[in-house]
N, C-alpha and C. Protein backbone atom coordinates (compact mmCIF):
# COMPACT_ATOMS: atom_id res chain seq x y z
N UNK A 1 38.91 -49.25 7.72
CA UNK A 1 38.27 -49.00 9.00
C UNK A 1 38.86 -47.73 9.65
N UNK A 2 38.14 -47.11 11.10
CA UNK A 2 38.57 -45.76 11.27
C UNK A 2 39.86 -46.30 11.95
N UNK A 3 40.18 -46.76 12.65
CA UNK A 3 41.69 -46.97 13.20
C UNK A 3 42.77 -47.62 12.38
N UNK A 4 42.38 -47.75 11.19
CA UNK A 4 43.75 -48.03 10.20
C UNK A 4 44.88 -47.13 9.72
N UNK A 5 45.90 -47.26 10.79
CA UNK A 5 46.89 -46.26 10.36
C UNK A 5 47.63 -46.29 11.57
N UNK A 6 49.43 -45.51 11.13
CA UNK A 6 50.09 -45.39 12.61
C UNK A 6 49.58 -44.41 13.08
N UNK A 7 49.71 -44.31 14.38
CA UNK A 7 49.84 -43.17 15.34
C UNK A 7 50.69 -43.24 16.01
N UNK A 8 51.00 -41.85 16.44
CA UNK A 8 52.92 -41.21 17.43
C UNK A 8 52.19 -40.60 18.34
N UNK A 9 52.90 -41.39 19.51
CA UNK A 9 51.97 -40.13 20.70
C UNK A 9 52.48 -39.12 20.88
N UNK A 10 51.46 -37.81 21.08
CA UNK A 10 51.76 -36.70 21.17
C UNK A 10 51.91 -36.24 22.70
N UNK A 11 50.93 -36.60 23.64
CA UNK A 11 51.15 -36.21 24.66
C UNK A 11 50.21 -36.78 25.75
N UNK A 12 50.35 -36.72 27.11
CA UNK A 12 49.89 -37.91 28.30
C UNK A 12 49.44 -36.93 29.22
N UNK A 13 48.03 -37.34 29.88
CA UNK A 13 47.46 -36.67 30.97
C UNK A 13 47.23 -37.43 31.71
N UNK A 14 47.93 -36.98 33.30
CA UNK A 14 47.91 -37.86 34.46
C UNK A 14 48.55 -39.47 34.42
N UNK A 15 49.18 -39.77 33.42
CA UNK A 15 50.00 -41.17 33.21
C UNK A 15 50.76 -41.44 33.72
N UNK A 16 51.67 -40.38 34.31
CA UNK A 16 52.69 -40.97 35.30
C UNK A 16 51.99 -41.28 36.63
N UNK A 17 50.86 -41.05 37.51
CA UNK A 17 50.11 -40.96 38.14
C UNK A 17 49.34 -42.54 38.52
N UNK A 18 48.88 -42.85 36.99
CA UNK A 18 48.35 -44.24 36.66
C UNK A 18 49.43 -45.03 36.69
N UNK A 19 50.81 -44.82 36.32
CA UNK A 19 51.15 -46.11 36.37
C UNK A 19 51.86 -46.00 37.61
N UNK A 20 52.25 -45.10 38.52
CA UNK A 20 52.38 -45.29 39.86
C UNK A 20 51.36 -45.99 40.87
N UNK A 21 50.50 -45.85 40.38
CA UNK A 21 49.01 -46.56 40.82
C UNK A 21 49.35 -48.21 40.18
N UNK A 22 49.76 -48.23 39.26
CA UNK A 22 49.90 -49.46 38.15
C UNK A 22 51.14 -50.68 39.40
N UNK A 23 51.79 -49.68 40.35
CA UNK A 23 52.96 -50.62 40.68
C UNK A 23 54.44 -50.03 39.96
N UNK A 24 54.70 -49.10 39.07
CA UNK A 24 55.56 -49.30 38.06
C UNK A 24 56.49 -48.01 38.96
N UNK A 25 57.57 -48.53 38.81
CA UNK A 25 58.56 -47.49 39.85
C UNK A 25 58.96 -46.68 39.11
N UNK A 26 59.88 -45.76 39.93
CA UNK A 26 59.80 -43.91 39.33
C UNK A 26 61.13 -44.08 38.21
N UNK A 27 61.74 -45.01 38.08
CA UNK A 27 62.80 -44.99 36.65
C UNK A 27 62.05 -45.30 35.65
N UNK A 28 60.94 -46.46 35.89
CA UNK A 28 60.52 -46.87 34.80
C UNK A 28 59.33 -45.92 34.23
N UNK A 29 58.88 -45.55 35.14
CA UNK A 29 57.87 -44.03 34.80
C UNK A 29 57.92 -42.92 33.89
N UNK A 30 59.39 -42.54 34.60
CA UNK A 30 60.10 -41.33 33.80
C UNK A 30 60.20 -41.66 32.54
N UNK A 31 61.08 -42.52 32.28
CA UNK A 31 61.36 -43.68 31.00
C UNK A 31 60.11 -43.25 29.88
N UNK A 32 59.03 -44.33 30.31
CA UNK A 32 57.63 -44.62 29.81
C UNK A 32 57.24 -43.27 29.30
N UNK A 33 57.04 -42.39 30.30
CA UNK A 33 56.36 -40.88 29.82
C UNK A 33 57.21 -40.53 28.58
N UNK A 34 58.06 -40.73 27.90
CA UNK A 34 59.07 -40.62 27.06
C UNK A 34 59.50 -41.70 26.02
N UNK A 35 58.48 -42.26 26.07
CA UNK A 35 58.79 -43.50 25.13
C UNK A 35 58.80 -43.47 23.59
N UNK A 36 58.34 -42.51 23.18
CA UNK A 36 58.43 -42.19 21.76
C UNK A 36 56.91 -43.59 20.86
N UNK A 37 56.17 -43.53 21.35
CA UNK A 37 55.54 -45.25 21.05
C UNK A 37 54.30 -44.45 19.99
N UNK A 38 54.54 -45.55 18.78
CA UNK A 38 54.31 -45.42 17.65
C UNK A 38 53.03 -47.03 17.80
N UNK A 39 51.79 -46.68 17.30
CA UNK A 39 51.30 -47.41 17.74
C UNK A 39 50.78 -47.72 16.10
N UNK A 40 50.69 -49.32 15.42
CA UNK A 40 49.77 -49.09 13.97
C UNK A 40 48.72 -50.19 14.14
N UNK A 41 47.57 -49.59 13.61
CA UNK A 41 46.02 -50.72 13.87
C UNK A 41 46.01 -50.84 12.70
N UNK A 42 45.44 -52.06 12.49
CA UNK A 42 45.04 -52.63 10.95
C UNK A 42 44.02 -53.44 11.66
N UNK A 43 42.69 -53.24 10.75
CA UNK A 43 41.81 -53.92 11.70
C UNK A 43 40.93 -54.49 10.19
N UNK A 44 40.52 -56.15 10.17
CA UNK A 44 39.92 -56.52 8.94
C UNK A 44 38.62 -57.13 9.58
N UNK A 45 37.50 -56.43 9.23
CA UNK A 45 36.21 -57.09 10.25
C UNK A 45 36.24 -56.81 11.65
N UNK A 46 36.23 -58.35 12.31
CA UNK A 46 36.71 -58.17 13.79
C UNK A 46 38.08 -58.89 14.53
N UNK A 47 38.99 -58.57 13.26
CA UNK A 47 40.27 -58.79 13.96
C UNK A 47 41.25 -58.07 13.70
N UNK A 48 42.12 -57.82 14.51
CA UNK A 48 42.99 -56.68 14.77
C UNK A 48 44.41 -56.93 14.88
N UNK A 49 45.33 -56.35 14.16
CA UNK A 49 46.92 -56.50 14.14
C UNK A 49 47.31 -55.29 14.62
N UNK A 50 47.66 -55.22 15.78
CA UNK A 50 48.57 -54.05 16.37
C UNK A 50 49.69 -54.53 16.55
N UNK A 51 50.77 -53.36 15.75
CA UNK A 51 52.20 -52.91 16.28
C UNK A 51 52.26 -51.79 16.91
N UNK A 52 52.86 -52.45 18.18
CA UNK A 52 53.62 -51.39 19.05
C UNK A 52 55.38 -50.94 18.89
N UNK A 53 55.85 -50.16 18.77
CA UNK A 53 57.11 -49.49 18.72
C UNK A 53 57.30 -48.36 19.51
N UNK A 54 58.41 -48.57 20.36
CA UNK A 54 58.81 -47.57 21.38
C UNK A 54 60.51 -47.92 21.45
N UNK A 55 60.69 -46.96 22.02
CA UNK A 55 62.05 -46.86 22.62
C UNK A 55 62.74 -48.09 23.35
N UNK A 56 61.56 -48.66 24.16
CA UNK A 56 61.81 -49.71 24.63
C UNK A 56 61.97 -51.30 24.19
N UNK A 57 60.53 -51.19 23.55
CA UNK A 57 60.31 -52.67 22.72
C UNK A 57 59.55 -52.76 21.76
N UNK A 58 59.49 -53.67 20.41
CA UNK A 58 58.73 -53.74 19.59
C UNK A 58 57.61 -54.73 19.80
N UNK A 59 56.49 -54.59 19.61
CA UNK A 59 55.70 -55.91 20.08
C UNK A 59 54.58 -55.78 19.07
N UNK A 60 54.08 -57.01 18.29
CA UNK A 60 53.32 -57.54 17.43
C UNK A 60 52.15 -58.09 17.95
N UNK A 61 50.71 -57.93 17.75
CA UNK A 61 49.71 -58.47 18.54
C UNK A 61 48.70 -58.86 17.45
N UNK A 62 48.02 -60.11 17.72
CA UNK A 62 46.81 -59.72 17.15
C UNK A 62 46.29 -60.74 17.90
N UNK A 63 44.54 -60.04 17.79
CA UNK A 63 43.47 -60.67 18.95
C UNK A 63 42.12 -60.09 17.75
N UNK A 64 41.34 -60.94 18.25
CA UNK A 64 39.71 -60.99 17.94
C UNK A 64 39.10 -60.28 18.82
N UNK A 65 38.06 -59.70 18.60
CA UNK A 65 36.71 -59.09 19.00
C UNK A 65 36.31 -60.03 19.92
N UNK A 66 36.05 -59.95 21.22
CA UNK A 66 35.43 -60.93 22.12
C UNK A 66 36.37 -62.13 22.55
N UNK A 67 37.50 -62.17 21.87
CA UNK A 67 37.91 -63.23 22.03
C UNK A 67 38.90 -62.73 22.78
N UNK A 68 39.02 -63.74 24.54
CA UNK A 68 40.16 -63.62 25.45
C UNK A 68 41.69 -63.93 24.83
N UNK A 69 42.81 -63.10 25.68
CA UNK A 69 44.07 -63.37 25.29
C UNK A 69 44.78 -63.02 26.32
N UNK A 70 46.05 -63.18 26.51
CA UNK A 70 47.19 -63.08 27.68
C UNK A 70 48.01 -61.70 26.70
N UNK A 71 48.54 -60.78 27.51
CA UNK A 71 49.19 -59.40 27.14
C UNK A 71 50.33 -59.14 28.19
N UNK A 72 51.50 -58.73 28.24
CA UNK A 72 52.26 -58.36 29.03
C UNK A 72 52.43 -56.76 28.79
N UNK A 73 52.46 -56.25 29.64
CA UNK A 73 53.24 -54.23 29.73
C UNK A 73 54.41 -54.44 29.21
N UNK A 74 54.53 -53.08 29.00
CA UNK A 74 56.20 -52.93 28.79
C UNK A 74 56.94 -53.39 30.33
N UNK A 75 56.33 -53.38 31.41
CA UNK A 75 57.17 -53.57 32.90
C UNK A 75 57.28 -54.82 32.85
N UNK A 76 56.30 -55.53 32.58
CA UNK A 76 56.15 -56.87 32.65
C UNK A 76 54.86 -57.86 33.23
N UNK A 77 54.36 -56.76 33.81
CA UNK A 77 52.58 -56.86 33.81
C UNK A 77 52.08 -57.67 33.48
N UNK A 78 51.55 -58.76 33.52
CA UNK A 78 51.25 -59.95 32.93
C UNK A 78 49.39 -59.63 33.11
N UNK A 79 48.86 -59.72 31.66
CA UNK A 79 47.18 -59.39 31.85
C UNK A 79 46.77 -60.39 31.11
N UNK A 80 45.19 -60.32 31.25
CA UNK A 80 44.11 -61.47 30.41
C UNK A 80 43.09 -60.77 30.32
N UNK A 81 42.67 -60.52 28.94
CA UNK A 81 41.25 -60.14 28.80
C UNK A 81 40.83 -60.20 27.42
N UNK A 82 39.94 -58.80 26.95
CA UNK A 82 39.60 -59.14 25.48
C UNK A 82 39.58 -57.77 25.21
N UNK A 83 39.10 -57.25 24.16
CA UNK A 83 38.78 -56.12 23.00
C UNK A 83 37.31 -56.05 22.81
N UNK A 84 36.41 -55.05 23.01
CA UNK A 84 35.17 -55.15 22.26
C UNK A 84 34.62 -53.90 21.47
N UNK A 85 33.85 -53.68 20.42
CA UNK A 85 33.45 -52.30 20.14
C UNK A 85 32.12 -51.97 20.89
N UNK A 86 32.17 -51.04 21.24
CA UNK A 86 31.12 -50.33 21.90
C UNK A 86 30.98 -49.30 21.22
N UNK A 87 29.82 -49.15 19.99
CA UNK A 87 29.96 -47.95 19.55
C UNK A 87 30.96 -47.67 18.84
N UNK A 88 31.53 -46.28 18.73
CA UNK A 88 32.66 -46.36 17.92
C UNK A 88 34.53 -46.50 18.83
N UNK A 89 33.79 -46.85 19.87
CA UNK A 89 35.19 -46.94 21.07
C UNK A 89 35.56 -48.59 21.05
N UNK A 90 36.95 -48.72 20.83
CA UNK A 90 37.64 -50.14 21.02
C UNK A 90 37.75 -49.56 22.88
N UNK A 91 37.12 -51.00 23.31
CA UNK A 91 37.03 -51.07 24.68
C UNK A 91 37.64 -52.29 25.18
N UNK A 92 39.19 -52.69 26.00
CA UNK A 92 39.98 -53.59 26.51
C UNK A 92 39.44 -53.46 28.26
N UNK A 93 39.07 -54.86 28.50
CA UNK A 93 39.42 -55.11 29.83
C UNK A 93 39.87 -56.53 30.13
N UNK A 94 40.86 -55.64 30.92
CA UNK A 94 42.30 -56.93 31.25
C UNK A 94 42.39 -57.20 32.46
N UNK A 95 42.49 -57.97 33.33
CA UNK A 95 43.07 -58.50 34.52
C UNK A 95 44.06 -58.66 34.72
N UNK A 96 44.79 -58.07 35.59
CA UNK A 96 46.43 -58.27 35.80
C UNK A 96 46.51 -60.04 36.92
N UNK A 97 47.28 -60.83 36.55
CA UNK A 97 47.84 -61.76 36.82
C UNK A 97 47.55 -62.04 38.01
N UNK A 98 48.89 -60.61 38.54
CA UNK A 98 49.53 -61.02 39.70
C UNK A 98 48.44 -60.61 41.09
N UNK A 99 47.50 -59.96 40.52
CA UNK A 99 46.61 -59.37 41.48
C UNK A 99 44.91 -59.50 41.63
N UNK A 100 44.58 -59.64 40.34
CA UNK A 100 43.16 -59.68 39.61
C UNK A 100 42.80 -58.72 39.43
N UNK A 101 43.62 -57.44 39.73
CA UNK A 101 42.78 -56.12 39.58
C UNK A 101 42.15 -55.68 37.82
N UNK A 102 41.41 -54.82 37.86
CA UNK A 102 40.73 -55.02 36.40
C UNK A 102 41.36 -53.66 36.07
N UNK A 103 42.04 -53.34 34.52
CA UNK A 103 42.62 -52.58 33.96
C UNK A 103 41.24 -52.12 32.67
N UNK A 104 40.35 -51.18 32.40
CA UNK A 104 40.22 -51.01 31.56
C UNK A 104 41.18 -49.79 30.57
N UNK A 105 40.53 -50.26 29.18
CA UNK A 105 41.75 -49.36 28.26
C UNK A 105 40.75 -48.87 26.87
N UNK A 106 40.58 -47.84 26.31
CA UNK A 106 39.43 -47.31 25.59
C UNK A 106 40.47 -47.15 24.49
N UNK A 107 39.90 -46.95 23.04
CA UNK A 107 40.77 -46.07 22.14
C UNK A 107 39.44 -45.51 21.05
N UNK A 108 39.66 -44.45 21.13
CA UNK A 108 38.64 -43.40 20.13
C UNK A 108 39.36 -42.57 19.58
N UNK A 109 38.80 -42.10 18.38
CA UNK A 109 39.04 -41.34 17.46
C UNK A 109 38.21 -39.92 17.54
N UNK A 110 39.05 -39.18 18.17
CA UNK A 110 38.29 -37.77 18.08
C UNK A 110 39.14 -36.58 17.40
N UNK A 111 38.22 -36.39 16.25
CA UNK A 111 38.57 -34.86 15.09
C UNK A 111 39.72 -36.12 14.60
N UNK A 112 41.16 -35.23 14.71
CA UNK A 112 42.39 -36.43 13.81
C UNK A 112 43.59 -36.61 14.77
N UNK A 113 42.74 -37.33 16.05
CA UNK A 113 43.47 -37.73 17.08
C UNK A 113 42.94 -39.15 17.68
N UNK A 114 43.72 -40.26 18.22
CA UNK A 114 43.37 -41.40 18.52
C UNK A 114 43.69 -41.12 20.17
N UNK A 115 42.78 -41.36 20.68
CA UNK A 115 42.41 -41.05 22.06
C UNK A 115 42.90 -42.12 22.85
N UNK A 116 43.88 -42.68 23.26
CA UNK A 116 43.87 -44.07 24.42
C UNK A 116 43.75 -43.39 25.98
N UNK A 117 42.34 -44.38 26.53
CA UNK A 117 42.46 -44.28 27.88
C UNK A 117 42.57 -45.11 28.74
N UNK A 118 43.01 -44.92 29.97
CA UNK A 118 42.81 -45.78 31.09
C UNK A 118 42.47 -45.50 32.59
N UNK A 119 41.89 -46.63 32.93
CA UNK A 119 41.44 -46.85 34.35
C UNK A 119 41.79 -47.80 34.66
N UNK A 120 42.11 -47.39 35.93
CA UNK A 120 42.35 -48.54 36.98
C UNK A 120 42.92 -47.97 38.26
N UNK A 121 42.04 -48.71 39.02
CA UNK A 121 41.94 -48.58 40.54
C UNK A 121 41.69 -46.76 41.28
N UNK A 122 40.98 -46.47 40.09
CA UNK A 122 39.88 -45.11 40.29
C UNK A 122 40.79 -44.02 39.86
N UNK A 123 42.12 -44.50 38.97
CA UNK A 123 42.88 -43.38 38.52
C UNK A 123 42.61 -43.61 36.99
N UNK A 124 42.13 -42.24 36.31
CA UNK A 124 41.99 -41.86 34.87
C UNK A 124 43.40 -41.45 34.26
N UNK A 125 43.71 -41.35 33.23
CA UNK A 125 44.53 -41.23 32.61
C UNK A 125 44.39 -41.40 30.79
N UNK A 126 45.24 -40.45 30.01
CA UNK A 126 44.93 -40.93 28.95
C UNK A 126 46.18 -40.54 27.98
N UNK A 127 46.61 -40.90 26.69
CA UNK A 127 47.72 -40.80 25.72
C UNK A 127 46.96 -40.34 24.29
N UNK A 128 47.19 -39.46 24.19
CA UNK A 128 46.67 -39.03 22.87
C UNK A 128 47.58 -38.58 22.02
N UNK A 129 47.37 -39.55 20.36
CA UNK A 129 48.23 -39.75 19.57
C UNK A 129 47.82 -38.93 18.44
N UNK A 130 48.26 -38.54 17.85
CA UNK A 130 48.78 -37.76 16.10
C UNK A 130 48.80 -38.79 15.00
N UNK A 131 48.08 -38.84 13.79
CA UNK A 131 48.84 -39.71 12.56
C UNK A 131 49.96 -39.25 12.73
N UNK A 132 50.75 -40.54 12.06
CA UNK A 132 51.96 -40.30 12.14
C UNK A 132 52.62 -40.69 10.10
């Protein structure tokens, strides 16, 4: 599938921005923008094994297509939502816990770059990764 493989992020537009918007304070910000996060999709049909690796934490996921799940941030963010394809974009929308606010999160593949974006609460932002 097209998202099978690691990716290393290369670089972040407006992210420190979003996650100040996110709640996430200015140590943990700085931090984050610098996380070194190595992201790998393995995707069979419509289910998906992501590893995350960063500086911070390692975290193992896997979730279904349509099918709801509980997710924590690296801060501690506590969310609920699902994964869907739209086209050729993996499209996440999550609800944070503590608030209900709605987090969406995109990931596309454009030329030989994996595109992650986000919205929430009318701030754009995005992380665009490199094979790694």
């Amino acid at each position: 599938m097209t998202f099978n493989r690691t990716w290393k992020v290369d670089r972040n537009e407006n992210y420190e921005k979003f996650m100040e918007e996110m709640g996430i304070n200015m140590v943990k910000r700085k931090l984050a923008s610098h996380d070194n996060l190595k992201i790998t999709l393995e995707q069979t049909g419509d289910k998906f094994h992501v590893k995350e690796v960063s500086t911070f934490r390692t975290l193992e996921i896997d979730f279904t297509l349509g099918v709801p799940f509980d997710y924590s941030l690296a801060d501690g963010t506590e969310l609920t939502g699902s994964w869907v394809m739209e086209g050729d974009t993996l499209k996440g929308t999550f609800t944070r816990k503590d608030n209900g606010k709605v987090l969406i999160t995109t990931r596309k593949i454009i030329g030989d770059e994996l595109v992650q974006s986000y919205s929430y609460e009318g701030v754009e932002a995005k992380r665009i990764f490199k094979r790694s």
